[in-house]
Protein backbone atom coordinates (compact mmCIF):
# COMPACT_ATOMS: atom_id res chain seq x y z
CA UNK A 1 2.23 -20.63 42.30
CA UNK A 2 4.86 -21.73 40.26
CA UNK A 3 4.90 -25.35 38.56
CA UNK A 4 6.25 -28.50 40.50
CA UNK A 5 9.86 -29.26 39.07
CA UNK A 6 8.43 -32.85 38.23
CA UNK A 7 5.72 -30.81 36.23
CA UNK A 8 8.80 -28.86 34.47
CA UNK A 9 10.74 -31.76 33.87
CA UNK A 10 8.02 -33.43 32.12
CA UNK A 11 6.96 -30.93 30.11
CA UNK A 12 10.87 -30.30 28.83
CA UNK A 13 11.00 -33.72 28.13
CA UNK A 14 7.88 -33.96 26.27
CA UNK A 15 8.82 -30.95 24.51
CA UNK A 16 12.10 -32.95 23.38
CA UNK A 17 10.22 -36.01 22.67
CA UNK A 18 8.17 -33.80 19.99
CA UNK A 19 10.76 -31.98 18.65
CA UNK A 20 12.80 -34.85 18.10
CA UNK A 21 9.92 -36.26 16.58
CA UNK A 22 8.94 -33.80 14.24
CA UNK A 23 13.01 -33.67 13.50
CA UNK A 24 12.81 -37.02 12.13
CA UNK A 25 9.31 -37.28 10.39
CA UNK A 26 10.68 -34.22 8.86
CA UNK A 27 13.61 -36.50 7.31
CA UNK A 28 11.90 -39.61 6.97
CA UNK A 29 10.83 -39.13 3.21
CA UNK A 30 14.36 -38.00 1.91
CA UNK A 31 15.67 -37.92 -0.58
CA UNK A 32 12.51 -37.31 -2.49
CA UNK A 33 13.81 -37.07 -5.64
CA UNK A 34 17.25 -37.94 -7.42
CA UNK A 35 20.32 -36.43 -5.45
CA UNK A 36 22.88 -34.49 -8.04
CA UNK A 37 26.28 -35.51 -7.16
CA UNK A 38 28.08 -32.86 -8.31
CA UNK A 39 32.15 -33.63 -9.19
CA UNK A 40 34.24 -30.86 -9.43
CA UNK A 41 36.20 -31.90 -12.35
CA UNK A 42 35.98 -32.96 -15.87
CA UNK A 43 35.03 -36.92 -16.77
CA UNK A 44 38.03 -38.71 -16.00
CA UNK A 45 39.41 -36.62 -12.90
CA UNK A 46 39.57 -37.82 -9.58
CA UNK A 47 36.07 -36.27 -8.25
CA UNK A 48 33.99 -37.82 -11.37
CA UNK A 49 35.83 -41.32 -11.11
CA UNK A 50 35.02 -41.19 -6.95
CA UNK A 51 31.77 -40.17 -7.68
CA UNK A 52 30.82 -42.70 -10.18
CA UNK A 53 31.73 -45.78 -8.00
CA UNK A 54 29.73 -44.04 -4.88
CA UNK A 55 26.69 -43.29 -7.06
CA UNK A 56 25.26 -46.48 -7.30
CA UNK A 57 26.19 -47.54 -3.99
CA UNK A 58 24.48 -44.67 -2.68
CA UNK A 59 21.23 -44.93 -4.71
CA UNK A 60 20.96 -48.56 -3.10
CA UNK A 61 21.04 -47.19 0.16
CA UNK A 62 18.77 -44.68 -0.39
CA UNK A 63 16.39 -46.05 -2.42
CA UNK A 64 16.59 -42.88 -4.86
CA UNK A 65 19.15 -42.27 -8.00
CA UNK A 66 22.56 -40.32 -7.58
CA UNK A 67 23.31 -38.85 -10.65
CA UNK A 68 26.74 -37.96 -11.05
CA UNK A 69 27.13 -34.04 -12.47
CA UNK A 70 30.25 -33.06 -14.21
CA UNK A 71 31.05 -29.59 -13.43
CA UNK A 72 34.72 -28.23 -14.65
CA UNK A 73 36.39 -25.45 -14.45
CA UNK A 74 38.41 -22.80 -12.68
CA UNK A 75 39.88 -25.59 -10.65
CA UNK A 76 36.27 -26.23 -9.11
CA UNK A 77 35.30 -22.85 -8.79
CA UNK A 78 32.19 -22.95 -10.93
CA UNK A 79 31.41 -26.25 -9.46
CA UNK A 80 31.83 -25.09 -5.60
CA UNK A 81 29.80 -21.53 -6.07
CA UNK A 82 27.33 -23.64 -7.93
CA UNK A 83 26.34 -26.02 -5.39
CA UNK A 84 26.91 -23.09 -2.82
CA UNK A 85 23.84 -21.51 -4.13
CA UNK A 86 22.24 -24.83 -4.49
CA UNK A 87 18.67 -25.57 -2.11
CA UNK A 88 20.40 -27.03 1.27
CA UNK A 89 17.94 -30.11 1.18
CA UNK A 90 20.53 -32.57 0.56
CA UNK A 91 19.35 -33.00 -2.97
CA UNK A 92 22.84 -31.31 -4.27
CA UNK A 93 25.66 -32.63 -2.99
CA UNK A 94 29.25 -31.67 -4.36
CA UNK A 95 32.27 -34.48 -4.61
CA UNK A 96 34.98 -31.66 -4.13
CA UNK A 97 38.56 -31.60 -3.44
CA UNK A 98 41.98 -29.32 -1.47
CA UNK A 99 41.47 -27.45 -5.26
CA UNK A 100 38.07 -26.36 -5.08
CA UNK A 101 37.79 -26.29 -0.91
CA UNK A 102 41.16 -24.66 -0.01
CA UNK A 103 43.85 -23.67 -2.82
CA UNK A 104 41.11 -21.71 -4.86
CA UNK A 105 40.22 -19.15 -1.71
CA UNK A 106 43.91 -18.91 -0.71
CA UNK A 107 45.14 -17.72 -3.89
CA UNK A 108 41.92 -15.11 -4.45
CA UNK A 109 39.97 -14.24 -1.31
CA UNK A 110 37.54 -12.99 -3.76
CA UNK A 111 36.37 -16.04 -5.47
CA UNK A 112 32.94 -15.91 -4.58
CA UNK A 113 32.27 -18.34 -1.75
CA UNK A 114 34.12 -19.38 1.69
CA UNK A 115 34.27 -23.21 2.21
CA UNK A 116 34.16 -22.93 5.98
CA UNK A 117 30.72 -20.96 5.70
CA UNK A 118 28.98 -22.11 2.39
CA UNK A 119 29.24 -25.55 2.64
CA UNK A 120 28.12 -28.27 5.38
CA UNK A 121 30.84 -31.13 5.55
CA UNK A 122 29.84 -34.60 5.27
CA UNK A 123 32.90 -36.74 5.33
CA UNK A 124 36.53 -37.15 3.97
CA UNK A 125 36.34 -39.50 1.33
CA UNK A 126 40.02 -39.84 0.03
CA UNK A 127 43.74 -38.05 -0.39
CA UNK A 128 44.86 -38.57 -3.58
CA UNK A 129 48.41 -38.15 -4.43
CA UNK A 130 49.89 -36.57 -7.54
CA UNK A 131 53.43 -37.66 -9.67
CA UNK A 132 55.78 -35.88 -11.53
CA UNK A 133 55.65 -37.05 -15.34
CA UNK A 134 57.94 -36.04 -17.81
CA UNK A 135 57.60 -36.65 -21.75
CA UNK A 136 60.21 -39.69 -22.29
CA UNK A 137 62.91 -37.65 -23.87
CA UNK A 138 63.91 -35.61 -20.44
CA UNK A 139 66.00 -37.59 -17.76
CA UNK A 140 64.30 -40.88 -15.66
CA UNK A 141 65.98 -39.58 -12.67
CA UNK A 142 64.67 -36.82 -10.59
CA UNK A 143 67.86 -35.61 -9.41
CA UNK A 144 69.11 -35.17 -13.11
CA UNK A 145 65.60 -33.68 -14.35
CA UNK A 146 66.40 -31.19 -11.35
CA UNK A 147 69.95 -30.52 -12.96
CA UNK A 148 68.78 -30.27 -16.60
CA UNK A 149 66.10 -27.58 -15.38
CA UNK A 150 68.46 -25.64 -13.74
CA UNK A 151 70.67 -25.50 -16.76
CA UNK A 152 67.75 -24.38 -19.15
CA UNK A 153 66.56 -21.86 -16.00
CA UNK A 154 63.21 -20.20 -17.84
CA UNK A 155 63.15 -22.15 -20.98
CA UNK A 156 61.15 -25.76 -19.77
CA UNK A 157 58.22 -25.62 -19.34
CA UNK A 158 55.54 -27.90 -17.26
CA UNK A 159 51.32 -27.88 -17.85
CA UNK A 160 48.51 -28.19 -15.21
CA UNK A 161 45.02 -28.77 -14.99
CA UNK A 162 44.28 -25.06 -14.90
CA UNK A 163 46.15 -21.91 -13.21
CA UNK A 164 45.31 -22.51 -9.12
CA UNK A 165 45.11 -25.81 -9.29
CA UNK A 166 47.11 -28.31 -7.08
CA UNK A 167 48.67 -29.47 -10.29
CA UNK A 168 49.79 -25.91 -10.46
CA UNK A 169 50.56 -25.08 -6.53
CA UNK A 170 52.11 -28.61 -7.05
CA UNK A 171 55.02 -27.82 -9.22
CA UNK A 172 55.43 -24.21 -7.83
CA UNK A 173 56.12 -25.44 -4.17
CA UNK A 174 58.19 -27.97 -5.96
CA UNK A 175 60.10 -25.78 -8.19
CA UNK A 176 60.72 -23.41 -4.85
CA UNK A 177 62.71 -26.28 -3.35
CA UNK A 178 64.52 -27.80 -5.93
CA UNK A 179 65.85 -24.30 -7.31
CA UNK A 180 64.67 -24.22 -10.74
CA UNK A 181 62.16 -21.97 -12.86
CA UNK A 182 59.96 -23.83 -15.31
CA UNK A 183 56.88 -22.05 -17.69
CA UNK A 184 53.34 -22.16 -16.59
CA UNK A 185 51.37 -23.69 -19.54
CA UNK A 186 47.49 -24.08 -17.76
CA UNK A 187 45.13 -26.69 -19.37
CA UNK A 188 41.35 -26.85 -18.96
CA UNK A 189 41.35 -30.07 -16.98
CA UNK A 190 44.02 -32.68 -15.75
CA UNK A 191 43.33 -34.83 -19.11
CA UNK A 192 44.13 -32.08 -21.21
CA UNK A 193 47.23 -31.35 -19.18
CA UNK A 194 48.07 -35.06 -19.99
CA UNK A 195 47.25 -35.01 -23.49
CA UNK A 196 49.86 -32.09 -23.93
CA UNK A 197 52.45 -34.33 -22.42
CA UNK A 198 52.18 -36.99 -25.11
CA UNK A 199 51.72 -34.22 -27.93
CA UNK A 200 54.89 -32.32 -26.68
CA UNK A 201 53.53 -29.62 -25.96
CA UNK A 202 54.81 -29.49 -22.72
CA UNK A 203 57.73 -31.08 -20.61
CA UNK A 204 56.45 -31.86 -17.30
CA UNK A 205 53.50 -31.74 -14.94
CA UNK A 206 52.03 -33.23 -12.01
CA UNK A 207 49.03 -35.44 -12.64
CA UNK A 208 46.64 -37.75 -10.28
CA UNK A 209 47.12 -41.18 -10.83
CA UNK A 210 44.68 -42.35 -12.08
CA UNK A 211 45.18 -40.21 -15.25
CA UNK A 212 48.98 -41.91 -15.92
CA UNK A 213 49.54 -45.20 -14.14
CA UNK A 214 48.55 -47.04 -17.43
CA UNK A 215 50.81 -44.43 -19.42
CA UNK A 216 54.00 -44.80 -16.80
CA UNK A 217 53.81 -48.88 -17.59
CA UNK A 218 53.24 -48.36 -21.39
CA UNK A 219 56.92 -46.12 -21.31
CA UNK A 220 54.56 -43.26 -22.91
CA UNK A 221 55.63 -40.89 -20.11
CA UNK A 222 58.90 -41.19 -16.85
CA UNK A 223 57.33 -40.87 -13.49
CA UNK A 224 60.03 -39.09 -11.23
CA UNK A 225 58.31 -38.87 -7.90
CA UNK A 226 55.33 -39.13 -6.15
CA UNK A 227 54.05 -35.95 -4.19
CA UNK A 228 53.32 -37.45 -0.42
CA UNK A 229 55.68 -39.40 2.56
CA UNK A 230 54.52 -42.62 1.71
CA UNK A 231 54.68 -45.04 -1.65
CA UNK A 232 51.47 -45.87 -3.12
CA UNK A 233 50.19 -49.72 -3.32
CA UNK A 234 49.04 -48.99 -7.14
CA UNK A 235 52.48 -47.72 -8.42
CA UNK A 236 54.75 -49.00 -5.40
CA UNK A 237 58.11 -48.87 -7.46
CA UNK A 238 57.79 -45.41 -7.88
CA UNK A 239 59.90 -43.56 -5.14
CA UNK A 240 58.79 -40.37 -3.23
CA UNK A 241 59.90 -36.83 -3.91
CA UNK A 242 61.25 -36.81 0.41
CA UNK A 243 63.16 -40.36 -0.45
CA UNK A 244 65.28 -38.19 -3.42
CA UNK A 245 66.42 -35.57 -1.62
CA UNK A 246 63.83 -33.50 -1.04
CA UNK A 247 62.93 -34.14 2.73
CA UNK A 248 59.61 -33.34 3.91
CA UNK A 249 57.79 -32.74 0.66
CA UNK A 250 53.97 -33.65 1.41
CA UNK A 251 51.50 -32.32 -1.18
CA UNK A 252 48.01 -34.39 -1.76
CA UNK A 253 44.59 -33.36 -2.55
CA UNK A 254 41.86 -34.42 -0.31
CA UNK A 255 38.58 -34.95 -2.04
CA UNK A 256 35.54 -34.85 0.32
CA UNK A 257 31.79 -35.01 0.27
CA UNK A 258 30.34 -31.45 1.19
CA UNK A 259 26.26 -29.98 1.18
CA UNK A 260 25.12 -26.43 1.26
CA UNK A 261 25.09 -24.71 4.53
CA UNK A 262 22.07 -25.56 6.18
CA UNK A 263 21.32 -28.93 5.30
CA UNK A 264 20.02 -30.84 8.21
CA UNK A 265 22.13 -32.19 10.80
CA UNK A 266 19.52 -35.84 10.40
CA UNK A 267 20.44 -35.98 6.07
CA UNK A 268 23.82 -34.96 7.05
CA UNK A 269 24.32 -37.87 9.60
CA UNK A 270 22.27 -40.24 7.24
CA UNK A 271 24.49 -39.53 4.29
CA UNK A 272 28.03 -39.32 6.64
CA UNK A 273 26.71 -43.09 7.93
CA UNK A 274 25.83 -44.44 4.24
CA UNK A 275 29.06 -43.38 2.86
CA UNK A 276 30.72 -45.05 5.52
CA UNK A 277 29.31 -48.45 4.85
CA UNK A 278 29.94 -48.06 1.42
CA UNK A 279 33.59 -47.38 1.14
CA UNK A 280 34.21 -50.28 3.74
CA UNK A 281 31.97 -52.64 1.27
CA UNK A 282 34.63 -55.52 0.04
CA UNK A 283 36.57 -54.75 -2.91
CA UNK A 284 36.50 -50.82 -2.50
CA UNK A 285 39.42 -50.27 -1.43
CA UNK A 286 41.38 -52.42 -3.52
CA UNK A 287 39.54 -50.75 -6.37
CA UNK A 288 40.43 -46.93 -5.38
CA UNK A 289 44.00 -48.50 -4.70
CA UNK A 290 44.60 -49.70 -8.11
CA UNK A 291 43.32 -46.26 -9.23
CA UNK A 292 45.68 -44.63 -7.33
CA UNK A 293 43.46 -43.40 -4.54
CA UNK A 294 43.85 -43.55 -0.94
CA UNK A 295 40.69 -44.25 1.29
CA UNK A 296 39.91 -41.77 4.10
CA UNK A 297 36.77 -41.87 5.48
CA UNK A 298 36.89 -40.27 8.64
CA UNK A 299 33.23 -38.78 9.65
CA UNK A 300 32.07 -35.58 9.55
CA UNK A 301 33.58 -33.63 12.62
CA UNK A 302 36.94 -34.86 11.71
CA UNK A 303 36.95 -33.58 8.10
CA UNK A 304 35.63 -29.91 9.38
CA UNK A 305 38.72 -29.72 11.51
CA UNK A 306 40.81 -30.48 8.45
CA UNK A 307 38.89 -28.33 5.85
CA UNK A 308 40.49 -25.40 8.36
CA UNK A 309 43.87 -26.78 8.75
CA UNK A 310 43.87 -27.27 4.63
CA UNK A 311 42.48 -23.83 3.72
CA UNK A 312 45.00 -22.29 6.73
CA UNK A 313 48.22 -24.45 5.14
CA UNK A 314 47.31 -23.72 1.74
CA UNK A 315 47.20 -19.30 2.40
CA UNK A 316 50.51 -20.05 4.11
CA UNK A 317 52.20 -21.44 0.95
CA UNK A 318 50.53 -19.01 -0.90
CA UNK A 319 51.79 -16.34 0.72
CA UNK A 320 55.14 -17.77 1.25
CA UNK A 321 55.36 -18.31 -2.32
CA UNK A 322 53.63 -14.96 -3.61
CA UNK A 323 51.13 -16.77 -5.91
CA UNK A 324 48.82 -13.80 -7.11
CA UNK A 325 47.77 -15.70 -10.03
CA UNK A 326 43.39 -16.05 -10.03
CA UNK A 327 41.94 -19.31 -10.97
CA UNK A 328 40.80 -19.34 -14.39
């Protein structure tokens, strides 16, 4: 005879109560050592100074140390096939951003991992928008840095923190719409890139931020626009690329918190819902703001959706462009 479908029902439901159980003892002793937190930039670049005010933050919540890892290079690259390859316990997590998640695979299919299949999402953590500096002897204006660069068509030139980087996809969907055709000079890093600005060795060059807000006020370097729709609180006077003529122009890294595939859905949840807390904690906002980055946490299911929607944007620019250039 077969079993009563009370009988079944029980036994399902025991079976769930046990699984579930197991699920969680499974995850009750994590982390059980110190978590990595790896940024995918140099010290001073918008992963490392994200990762450094979540570190501590995040040790208090978990009761174990976050120790922030600087990992540069090949516009996150090394960083993302790193962590990639990394035990999916949740010990290794990676602070990475549009660079490292998106930009990087659209321009070489080849570059040794896929962000949509490597890594498990955890949660958005912030856009941050980028500005147009020049060295203080070109024009203040946009519209007349536009005109100069069209007269010297070829012979400007403009740096970025490394060839494939948003610095670099930056100025080239930039360039595209305003009509001119600058030199590629790629830096190891968005401070370098900077640091050739106030040698001379370069013209012009997007940069984060955080890297020149202190620089724009000291008259060391012009800001001419700022890359997104919207003015930012920590540099408010500075006007928008789309409110000088060039309508539309949106371009802004996302930096997000990512595992390897296969971590556990419980450490992933735990980590999505301490993360949470911890950006809304008073005073972090106003910090990121004054650092020139723009809150986003926005859970985990929402920043899957937009890892595909950036990676999917980014190959479309790519190809509309023609980029062939590999990261380096």
């Amino acid at each position: 005879m077969g079993i009563a479908l009370g009988s079944r029902l029980a036994i399902v439901t025991i079976g769930l109560v046990v699984w579930f159980a197991s699920d969680t003892h499974a995850q009750d002793g994590y982390p059980s050592k110190p978590v990595r937190l790896v940024a995918a930039a140099a010290p001073g670049g918008n992963p490392d100074v994200l990762a450094r005010l979540l570190a501590q933050k995040m040790a208090d919540a978990f009761g174990k140390p976050f120790v922030v890892e600087n990992v540069p290079g090949a516009g996150g690259v090394v960083a993302a096939k790193s962590v990639a390859a990394a035990p999916p316990d949740g010990h290794v997590l990676m602070l990475g951003d549009s660079g490292a998640m998106a930009i990087n695979v659209a321009i070489d299919p080849d570059v040794g991992y896929d962000p949509l299949k490597d890594f498990a999402p955890i949660t958005a953590l912030a856009t941050v928008p980028t500005a147009l500096v020049v060295s203080p002897s070109l024009p203040t204006q946009l519209q007349e840095f536009i005109t100069l660069a069209r007269s010297k068509s070829g012979q400007m030139n403009y740096g970025s923190a490394g060839a494939g980087s948003i610095h670099h996809l930056t100025m080239a969907i930039f360039a595209e719409r305003a009509g001119i055709d600058l030199l590629h000079v790629p830096y190891r890093g968005g401070t370098a890139m900077v640091n050739g600005l106030l040698t001379g060795e370069i013209q012009a060059g997007w940069s984060g931020l955080p890297n020149v807000i202190s620089l724009i006020e000291a008259g060391k370097l012009n800001a001419l626009c700022l890359s997104v729709l919207h003015r930012s609180a920590s540099i408010s006077k500075l006007a928008t690329c789309d409110e000088q003529g060039l309508q539309g122009f949106d371009v802004a890294t996302m930096i997000g918190l990512q595992a390897p595939a296969g971590a556990p859905a419980a450490i992933i949840a735990r980590l999505q819902a301490a993360v949470a807390k911890a950006l809304r904690e008073p005073g972090m906002d106003e910090r990121l703001t004054t650092l020139g980055i723009d809150l986003q946490e926005n859970g985990t299911a929402h920043y899957t959706q937009f890892m595909k929607d950036d990676l999917e944007r980014y190959r479309a620019l790519v190809k509309k462009l023609n980029l062939q250039v590999k990261p380096q």
